[in-house]
N, C-alpha and C. Protein backbone atom coordinates (compact mmCIF):
# COMPACT_ATOMS: atom_id res chain seq x y z
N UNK A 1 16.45 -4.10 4.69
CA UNK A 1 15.12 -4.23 4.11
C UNK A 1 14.42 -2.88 4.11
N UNK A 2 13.78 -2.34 3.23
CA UNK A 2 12.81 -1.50 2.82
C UNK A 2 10.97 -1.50 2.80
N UNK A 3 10.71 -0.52 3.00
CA UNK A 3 8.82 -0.85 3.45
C UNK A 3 8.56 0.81 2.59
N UNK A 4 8.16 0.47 1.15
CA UNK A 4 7.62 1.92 1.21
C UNK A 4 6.08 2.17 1.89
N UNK A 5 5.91 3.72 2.09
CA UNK A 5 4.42 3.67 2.84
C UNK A 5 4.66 5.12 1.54
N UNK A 6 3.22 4.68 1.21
CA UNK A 6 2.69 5.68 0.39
C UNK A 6 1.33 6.31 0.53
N UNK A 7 1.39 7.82 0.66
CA UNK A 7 1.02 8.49 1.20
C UNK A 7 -0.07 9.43 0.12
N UNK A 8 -1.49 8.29 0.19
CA UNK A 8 -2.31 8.87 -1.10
C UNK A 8 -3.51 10.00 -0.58
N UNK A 9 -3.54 10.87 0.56
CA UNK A 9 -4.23 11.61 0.57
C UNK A 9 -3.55 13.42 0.01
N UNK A 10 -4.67 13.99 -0.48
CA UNK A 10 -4.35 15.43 -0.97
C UNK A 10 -3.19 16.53 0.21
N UNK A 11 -3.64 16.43 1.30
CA UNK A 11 -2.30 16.96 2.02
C UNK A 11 -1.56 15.99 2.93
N UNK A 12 -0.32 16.73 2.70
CA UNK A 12 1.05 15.85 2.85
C UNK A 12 0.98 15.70 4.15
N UNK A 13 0.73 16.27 5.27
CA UNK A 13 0.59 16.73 6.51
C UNK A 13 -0.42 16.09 7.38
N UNK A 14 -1.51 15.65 6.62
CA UNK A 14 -3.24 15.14 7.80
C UNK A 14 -3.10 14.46 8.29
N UNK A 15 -4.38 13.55 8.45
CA UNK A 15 -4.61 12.67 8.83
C UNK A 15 -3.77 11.21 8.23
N UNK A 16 -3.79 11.21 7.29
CA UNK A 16 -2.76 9.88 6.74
C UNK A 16 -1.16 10.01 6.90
N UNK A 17 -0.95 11.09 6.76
CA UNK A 17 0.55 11.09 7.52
C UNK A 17 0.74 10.74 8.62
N UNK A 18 -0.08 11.12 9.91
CA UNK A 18 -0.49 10.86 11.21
C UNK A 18 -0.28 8.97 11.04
N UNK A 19 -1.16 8.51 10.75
CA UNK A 19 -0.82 7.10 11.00
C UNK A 19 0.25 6.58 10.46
N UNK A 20 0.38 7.01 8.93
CA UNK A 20 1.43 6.30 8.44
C UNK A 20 2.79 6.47 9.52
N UNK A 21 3.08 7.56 9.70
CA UNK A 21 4.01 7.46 10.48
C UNK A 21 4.49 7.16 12.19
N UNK A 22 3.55 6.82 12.38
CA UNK A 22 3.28 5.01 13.87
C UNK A 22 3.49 3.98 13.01
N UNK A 23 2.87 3.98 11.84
CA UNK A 23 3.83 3.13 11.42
C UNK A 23 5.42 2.68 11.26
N UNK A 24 6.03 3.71 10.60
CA UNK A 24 7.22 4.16 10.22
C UNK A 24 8.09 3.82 11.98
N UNK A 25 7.33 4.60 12.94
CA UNK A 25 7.92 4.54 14.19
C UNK A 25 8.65 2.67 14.27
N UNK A 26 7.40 1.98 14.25
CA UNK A 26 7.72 0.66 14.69
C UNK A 26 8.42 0.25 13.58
N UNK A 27 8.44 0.51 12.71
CA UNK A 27 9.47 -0.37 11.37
C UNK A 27 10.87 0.23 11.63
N UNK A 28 11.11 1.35 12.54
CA UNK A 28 12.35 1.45 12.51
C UNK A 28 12.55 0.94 13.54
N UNK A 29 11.95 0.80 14.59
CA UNK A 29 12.42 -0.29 16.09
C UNK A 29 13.09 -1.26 15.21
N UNK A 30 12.36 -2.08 14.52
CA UNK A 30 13.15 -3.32 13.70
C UNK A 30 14.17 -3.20 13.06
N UNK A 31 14.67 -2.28 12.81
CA UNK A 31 15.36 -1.91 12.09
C UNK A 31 15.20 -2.43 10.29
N UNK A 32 14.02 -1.79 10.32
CA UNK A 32 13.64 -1.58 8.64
C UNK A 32 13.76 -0.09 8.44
N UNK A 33 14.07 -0.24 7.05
CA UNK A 33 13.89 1.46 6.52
C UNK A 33 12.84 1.93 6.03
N UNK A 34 12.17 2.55 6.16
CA UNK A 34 10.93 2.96 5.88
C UNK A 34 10.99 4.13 5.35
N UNK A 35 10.33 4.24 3.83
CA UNK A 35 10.49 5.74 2.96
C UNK A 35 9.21 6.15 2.46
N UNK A 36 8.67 6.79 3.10
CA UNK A 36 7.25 7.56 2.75
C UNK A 36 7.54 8.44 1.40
N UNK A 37 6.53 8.34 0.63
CA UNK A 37 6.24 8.93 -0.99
C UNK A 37 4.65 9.47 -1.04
N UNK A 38 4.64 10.40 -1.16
CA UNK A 38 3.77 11.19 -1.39
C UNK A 38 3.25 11.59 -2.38
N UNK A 39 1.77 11.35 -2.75
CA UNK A 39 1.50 11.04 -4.33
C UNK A 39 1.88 12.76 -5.07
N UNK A 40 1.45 13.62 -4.04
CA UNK A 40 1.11 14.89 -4.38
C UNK A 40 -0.42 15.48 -4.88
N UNK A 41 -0.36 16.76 -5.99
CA UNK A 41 -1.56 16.87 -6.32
C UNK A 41 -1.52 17.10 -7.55
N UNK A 42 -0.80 16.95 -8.32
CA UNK A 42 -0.48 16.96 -9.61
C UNK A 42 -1.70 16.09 -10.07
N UNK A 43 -2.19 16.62 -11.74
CA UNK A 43 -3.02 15.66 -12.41
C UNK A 43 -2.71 14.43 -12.42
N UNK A 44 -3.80 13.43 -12.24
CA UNK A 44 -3.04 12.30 -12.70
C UNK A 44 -3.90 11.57 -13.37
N UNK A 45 -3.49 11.21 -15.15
CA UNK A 45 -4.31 10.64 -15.80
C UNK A 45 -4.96 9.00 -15.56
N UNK A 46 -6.17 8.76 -15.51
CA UNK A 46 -6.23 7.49 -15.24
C UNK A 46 -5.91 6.36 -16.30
N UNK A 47 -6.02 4.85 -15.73
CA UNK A 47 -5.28 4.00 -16.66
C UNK A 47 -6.72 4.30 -18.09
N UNK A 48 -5.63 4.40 -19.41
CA UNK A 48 -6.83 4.21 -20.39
C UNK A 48 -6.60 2.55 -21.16
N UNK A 49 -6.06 1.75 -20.43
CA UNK A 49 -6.45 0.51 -20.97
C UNK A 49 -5.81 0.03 -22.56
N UNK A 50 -4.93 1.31 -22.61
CA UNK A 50 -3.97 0.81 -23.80
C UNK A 50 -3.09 -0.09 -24.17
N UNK A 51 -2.51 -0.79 -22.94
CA UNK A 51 -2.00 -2.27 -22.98
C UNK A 51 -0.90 -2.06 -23.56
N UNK A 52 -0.08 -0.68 -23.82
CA UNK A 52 0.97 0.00 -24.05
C UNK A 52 1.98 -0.74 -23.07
N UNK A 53 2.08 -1.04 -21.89
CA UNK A 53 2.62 -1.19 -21.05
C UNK A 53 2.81 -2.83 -21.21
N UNK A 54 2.54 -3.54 -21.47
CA UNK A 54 2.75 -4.58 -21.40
C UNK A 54 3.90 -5.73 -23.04
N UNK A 55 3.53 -4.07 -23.61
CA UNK A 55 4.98 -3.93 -24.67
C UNK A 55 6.36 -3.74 -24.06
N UNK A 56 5.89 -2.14 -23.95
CA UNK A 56 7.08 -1.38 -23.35
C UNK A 56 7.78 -1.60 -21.45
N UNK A 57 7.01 -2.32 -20.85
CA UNK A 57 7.36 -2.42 -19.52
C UNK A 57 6.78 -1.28 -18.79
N UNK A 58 6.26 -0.16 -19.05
CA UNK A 58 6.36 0.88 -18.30
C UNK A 58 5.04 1.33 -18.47
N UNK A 59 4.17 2.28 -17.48
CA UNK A 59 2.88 3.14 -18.28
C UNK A 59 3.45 4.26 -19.43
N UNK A 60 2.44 4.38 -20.20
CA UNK A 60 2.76 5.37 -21.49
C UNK A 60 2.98 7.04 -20.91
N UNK A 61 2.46 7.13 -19.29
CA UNK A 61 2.28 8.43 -18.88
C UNK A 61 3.24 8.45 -18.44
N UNK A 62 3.83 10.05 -18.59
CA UNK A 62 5.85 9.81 -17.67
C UNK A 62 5.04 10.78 -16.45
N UNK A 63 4.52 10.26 -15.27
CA UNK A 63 4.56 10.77 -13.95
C UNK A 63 5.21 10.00 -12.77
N UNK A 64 4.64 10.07 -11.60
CA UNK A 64 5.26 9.69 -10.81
C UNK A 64 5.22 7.77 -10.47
N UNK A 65 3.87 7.65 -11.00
CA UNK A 65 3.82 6.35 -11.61
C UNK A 65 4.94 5.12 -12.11
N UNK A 66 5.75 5.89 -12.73
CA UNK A 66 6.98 5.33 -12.68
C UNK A 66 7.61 5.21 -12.39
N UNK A 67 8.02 6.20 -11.34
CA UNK A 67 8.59 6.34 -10.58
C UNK A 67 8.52 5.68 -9.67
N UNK A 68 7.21 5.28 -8.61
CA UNK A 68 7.02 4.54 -7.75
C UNK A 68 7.46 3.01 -7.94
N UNK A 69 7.09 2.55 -9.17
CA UNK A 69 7.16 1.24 -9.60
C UNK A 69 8.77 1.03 -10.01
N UNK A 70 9.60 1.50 -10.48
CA UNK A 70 10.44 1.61 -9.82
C UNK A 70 11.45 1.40 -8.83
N UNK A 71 10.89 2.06 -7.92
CA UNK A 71 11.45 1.85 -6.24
C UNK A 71 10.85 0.62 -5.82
N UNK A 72 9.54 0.42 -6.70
CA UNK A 72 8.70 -1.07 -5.78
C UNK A 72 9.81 -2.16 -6.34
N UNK A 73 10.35 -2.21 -7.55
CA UNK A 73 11.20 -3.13 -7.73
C UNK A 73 12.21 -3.97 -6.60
N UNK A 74 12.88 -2.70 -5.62
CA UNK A 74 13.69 -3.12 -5.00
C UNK A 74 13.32 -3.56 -3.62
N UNK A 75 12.13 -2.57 -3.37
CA UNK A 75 11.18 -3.36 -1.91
C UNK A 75 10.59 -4.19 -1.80
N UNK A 76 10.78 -4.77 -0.59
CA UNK A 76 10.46 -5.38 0.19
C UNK A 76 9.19 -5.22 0.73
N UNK A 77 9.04 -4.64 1.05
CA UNK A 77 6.97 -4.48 1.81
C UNK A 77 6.40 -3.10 1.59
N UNK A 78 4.94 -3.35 1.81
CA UNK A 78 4.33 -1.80 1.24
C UNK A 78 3.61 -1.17 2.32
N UNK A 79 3.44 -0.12 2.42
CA UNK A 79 1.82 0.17 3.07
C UNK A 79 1.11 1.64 2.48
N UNK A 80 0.19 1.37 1.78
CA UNK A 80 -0.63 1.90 0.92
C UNK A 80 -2.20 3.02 2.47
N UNK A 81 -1.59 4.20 2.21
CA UNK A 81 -2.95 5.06 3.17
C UNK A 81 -3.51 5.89 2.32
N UNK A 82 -4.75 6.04 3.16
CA UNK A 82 -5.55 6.87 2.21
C UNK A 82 -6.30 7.79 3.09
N UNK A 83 -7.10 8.83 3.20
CA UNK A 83 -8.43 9.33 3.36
C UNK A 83 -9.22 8.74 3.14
N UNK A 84 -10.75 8.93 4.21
CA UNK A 84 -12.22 8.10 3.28
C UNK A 84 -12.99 9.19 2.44
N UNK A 85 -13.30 9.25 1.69
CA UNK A 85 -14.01 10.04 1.03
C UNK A 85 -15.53 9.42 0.42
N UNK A 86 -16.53 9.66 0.98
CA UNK A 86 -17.56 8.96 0.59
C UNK A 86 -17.55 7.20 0.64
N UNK A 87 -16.59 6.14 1.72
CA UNK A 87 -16.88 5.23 2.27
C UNK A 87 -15.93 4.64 1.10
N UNK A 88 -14.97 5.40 0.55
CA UNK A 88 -14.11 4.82 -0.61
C UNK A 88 -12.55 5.32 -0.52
N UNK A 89 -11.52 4.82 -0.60
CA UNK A 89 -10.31 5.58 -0.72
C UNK A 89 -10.26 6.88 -1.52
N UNK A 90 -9.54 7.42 -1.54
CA UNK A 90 -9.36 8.79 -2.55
C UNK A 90 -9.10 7.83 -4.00
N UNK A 91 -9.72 8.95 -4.67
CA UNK A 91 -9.59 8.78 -6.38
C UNK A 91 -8.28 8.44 -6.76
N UNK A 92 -7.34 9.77 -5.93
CA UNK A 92 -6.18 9.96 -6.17
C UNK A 92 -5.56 8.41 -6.47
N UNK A 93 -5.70 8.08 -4.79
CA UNK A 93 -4.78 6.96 -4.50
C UNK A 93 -4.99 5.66 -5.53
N UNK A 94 -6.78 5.48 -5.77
CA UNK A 94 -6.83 4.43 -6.60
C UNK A 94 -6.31 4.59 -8.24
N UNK A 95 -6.28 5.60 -9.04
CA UNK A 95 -5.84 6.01 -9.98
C UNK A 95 -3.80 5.51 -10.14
N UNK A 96 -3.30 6.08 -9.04
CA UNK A 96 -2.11 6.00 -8.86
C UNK A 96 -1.92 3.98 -8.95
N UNK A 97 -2.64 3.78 -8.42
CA UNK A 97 -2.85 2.18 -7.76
C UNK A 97 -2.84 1.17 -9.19
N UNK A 98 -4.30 1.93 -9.78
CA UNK A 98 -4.62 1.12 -11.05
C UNK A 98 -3.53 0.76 -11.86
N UNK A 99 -2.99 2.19 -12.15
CA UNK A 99 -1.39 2.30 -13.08
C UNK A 99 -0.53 0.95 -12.82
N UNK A 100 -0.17 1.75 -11.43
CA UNK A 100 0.99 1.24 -11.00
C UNK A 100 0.82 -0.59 -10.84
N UNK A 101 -0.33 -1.36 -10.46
CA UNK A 101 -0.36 -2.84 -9.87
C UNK A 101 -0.66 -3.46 -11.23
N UNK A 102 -1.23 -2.67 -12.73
CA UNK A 102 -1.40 -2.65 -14.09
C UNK A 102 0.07 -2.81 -15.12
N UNK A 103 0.76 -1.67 -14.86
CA UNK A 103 1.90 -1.41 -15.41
C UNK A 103 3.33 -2.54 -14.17
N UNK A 104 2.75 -2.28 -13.76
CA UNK A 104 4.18 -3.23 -12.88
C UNK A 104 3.86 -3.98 -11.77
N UNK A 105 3.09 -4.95 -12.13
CA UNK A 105 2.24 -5.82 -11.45
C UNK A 105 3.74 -6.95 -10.49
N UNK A 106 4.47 -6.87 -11.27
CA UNK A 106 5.46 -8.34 -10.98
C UNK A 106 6.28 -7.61 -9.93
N UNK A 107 6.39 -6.43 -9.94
CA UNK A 107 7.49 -5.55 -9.32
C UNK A 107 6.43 -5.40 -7.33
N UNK A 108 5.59 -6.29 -7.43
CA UNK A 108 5.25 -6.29 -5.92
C UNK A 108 4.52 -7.68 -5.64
N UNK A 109 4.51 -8.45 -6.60
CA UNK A 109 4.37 -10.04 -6.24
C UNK A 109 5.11 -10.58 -5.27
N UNK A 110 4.28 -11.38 -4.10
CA UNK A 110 4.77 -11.99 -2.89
C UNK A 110 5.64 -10.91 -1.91
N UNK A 111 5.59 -10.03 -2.36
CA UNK A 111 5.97 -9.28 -1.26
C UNK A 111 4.30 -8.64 -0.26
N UNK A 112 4.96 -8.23 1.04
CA UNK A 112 3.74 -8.19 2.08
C UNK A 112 3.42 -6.74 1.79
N UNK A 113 2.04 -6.45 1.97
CA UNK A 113 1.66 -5.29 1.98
C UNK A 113 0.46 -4.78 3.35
N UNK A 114 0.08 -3.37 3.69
CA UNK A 114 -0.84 -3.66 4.37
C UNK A 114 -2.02 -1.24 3.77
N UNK A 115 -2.97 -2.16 4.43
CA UNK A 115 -3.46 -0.83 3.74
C UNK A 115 -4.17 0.11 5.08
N UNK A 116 -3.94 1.34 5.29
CA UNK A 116 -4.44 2.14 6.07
C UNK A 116 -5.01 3.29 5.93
N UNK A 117 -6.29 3.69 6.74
CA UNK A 117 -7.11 4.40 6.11
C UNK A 117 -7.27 5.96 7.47
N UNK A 118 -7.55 6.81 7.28
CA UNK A 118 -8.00 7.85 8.04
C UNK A 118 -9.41 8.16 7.75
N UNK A 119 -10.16 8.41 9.02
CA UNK A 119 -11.91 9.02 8.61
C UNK A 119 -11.72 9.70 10.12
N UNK A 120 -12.99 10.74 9.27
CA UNK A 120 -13.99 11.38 10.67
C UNK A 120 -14.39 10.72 11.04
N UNK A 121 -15.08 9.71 10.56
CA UNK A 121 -16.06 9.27 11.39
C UNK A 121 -16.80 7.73 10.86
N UNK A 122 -16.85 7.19 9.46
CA UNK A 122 -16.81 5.98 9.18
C UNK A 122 -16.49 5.66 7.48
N UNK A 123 -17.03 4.73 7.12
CA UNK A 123 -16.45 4.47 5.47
C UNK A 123 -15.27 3.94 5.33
N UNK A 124 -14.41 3.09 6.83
CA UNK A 124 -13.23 2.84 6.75
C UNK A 124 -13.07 1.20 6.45
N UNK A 125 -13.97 0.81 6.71
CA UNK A 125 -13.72 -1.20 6.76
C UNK A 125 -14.38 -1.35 4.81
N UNK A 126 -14.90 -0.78 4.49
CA UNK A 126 -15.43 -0.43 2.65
C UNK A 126 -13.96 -0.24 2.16
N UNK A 127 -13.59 0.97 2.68
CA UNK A 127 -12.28 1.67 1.98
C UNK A 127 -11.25 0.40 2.25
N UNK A 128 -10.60 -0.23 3.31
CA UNK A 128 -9.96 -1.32 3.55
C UNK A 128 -10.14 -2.21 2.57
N UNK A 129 -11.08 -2.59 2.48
CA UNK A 129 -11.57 -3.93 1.45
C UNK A 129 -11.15 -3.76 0.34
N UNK A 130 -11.55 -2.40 -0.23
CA UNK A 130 -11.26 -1.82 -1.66
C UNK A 130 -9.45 -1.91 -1.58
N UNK A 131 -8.99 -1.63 -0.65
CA UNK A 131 -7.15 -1.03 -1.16
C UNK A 131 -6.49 -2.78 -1.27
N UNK A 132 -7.33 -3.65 0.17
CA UNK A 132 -6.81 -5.17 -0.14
C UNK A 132 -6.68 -6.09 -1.29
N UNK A 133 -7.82 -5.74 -1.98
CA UNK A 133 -8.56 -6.59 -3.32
C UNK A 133 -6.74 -6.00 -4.57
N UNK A 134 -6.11 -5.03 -4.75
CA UNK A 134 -4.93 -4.63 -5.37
C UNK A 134 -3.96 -6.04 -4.52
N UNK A 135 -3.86 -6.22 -3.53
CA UNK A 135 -2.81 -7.44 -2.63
C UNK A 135 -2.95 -8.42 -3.37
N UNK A 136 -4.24 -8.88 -3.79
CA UNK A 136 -4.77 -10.21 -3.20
C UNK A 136 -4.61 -10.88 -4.42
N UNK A 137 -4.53 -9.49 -5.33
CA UNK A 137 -4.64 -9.89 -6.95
C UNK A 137 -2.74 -10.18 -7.12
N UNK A 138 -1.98 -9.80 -6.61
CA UNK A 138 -0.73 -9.76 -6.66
C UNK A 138 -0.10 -10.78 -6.23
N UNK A 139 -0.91 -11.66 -4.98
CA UNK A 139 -0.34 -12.47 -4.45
C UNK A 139 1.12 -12.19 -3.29
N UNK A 140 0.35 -11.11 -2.85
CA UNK A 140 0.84 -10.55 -2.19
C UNK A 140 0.55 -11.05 -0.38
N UNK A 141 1.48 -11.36 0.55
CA UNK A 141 0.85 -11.25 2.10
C UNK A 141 -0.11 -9.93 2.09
N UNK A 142 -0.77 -10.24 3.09
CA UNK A 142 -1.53 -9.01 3.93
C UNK A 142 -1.54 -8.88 5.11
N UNK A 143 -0.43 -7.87 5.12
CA UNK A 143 -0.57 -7.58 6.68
C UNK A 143 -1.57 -7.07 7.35
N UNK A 144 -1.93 -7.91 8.77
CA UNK A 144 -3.14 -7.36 9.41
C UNK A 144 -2.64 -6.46 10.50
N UNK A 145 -3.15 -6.44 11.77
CA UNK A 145 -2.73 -5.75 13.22
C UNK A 145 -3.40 -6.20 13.94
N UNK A 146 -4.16 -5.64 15.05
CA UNK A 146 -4.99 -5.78 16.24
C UNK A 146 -6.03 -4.94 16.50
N UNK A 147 -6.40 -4.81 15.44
CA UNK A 147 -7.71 -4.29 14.49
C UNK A 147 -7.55 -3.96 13.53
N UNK A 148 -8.94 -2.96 12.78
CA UNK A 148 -8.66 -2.95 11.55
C UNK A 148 -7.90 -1.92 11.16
N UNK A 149 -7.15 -1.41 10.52
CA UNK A 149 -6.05 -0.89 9.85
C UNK A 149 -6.46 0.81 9.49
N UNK A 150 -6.80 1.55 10.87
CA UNK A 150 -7.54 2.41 10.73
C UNK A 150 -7.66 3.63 11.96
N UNK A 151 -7.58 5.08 11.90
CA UNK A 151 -7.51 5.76 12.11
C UNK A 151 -8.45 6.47 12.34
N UNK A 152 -8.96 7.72 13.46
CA UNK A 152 -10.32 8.98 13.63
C UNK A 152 -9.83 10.04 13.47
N UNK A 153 -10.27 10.95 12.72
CA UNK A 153 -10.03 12.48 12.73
C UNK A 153 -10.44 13.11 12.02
N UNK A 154 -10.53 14.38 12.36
CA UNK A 154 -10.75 15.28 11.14
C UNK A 154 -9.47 16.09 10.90
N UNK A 155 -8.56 16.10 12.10
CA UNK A 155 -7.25 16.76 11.80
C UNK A 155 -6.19 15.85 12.60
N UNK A 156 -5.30 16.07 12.14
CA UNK A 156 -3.99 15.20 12.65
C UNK A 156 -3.96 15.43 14.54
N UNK A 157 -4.25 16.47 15.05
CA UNK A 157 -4.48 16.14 16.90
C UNK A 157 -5.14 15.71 16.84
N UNK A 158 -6.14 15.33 16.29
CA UNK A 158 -7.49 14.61 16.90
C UNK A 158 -6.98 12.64 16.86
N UNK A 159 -6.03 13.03 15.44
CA UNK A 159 -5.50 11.47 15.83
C UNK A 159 -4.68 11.10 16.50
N UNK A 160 -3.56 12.52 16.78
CA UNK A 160 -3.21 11.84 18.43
C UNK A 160 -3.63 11.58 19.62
N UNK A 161 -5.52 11.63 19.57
CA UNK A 161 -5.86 11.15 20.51
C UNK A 161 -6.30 10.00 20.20
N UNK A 162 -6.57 9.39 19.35
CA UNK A 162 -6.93 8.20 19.03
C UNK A 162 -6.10 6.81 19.60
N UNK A 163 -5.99 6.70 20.61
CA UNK A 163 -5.08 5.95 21.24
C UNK A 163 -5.13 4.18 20.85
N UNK A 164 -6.17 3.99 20.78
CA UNK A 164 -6.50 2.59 20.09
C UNK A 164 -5.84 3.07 18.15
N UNK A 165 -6.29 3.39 17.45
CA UNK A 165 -5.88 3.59 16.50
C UNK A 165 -4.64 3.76 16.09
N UNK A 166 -3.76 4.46 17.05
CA UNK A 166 -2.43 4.71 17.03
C UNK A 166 -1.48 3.01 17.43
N UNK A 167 -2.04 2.18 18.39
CA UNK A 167 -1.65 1.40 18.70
C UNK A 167 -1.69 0.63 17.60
N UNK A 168 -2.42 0.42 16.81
CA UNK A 168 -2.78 -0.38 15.56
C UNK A 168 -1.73 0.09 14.47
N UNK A 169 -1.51 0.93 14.19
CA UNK A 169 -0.66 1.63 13.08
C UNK A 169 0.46 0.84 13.73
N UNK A 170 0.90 0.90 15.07
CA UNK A 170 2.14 0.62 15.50
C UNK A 170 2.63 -0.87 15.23
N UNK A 171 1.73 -1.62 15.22
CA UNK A 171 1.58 -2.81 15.43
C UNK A 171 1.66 -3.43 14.26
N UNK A 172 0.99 -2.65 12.96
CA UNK A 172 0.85 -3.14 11.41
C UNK A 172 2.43 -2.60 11.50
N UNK A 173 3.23 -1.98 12.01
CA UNK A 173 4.57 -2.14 11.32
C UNK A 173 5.55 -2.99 12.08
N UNK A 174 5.01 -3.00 13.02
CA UNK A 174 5.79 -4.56 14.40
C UNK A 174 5.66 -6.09 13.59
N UNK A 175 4.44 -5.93 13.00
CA UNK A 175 3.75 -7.91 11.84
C UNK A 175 4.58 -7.68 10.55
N UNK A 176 4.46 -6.15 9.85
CA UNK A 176 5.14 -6.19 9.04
C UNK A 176 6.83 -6.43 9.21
N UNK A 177 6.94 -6.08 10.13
CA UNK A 177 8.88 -6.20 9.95
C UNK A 177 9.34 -7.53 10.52
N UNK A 178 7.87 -8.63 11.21
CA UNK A 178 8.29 -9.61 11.61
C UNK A 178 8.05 -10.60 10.08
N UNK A 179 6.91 -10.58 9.60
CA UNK A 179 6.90 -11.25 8.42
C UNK A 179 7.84 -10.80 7.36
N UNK A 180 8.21 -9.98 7.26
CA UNK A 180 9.92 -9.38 6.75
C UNK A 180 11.06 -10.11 7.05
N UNK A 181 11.13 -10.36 8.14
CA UNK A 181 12.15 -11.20 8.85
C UNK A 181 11.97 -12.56 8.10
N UNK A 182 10.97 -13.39 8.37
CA UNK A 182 10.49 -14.83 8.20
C UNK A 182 10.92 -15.32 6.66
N UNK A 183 10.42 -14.12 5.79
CA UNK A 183 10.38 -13.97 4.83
C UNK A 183 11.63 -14.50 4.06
N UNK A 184 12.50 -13.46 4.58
CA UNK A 184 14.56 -13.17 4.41
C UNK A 184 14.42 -14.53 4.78
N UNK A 185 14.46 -15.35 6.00
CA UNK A 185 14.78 -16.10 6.72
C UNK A 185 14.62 -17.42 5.93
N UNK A 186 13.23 -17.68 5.43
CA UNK A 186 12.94 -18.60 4.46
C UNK A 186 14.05 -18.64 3.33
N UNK A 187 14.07 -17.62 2.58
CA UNK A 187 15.25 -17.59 1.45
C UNK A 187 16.52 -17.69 1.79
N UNK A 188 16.75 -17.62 2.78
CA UNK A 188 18.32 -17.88 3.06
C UNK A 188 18.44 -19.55 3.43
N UNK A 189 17.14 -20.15 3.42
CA UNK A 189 17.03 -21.72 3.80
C UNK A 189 16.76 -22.24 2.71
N UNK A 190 16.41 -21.77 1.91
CA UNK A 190 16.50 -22.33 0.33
C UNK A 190 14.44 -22.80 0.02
N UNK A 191 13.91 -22.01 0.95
CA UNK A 191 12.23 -21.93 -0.09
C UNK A 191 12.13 -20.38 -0.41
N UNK A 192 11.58 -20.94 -1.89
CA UNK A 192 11.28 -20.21 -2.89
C UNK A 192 10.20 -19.71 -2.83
N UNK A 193 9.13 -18.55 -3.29
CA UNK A 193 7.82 -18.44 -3.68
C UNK A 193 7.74 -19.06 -4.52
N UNK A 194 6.10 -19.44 -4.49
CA UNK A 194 5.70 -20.42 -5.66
C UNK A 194 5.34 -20.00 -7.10
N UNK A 195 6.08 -20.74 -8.09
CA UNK A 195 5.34 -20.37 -9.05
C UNK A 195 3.66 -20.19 -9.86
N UNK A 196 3.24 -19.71 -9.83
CA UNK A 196 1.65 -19.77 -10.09
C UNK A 196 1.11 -19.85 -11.31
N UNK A 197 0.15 -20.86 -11.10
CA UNK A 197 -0.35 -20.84 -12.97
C UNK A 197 -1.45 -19.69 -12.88
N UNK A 198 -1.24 -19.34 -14.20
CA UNK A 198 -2.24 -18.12 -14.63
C UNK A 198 -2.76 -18.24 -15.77
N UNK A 199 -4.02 -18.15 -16.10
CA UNK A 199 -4.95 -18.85 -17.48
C UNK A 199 -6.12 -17.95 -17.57
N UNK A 200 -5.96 -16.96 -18.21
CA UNK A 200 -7.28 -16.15 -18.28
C UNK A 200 -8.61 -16.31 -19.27
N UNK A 201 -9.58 -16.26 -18.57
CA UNK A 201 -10.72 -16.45 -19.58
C UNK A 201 -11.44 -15.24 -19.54
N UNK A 202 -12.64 -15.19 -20.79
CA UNK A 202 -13.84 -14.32 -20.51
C UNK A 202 -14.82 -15.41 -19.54
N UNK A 203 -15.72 -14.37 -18.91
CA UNK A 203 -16.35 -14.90 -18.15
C UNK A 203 -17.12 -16.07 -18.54
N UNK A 204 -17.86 -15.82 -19.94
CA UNK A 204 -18.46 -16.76 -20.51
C UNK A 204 -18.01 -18.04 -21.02
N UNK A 205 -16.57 -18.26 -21.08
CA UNK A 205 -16.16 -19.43 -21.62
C UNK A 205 -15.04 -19.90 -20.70
């Protein structure tokens, strides 16, 4: 089994690497594989709502976007980090997000995901809410922990002191690789995910 953790802040190195990878620690105790992707800093155009994609399978932009979606095909679980930036995830990450849960929405249905955030100092339970609401629409699990899904710093030592925080990262990949398990376990007993009806309206009618 596979868990990508994707890694949406501007350097590869900070604070979101820092947690993501307590994460990574405990998903390999389980023996999950865990492959961190890094958005980078390359431009990245946002979705323009061309509905291109729902022709062709793919977004109309050839970046990494496709790439990711992609690899989500074959995984198994996610975990989506970010920076807070003004009490909101990075642009970056939501841009990358829009595409990708837009353009290849099916390619992470019912699979578990969980979302983690780094701050100085607050804007992190806002930013959480915001990365969940992409799950929830997917029908996706949400992995929780033993708090909220969240990190202190302004630089990566400062979050190795974060000792509560670190424990939490550890822990969102201990639920994740157990609901991983359950998961496999169910399908090898013969239940299925459910099929879901879907019926869209405008608001007004």
């Amino acid at each position: 089994m596979k868990v990508l953790l994707v890694n949406g802040s501007s350097r590869k190195n900070g604070c979101t690497n820092a947690a993501l990878r307590e994460v990574e620690r405990a998903l390999k105790e389980e023996r999950i594989e865990p492959e961190q992707l890094y958005i980078g800093n390359e431009a990245l155009p946002d979705c323009i709502a061309c509905r291109k994609c729902k022709e062709i399978g793919r977004c109309i932009f050839h970046d990494s976007v496709n790439e990711f979606v992609d690899k989500a095909k074959t995984a198994d679980g996610f975990v989506f980090g970010s920076p807070v930036y003004f009490a909101h995830p990075s642009g970056r990450l939501l841009t990358f997000m829009d595409r990708a849960f837009y353009a290849g929405g099916a390619a992470f249905q019912f699979k578990p995901a969980a979302a983690v955030l780094s701050a100085r100092r607050a804007g992190t339970t806002a930013s959480f809410d915001v990365i969940n609401k992409y799950f929830t629409i997917c029908s996706m699990p949400v992995v929780s922990s033993t708090y909220w899904n969240h990190v202190y710093g302004a630089q990566p030592e400062d979050v190795a002191e974060d000792k509560e925080g670190l424990m939490t990262m550890y822990n969102i990949g201990k639920n994740m690789a157990w609901l991983l398990k359950c998961i496999a376990f169910g399908k090898e007993n013969g239940l299925v995910h459910p099929n879901n009806e879907k019926v869209l309206t405008n608001f007004t009618r």
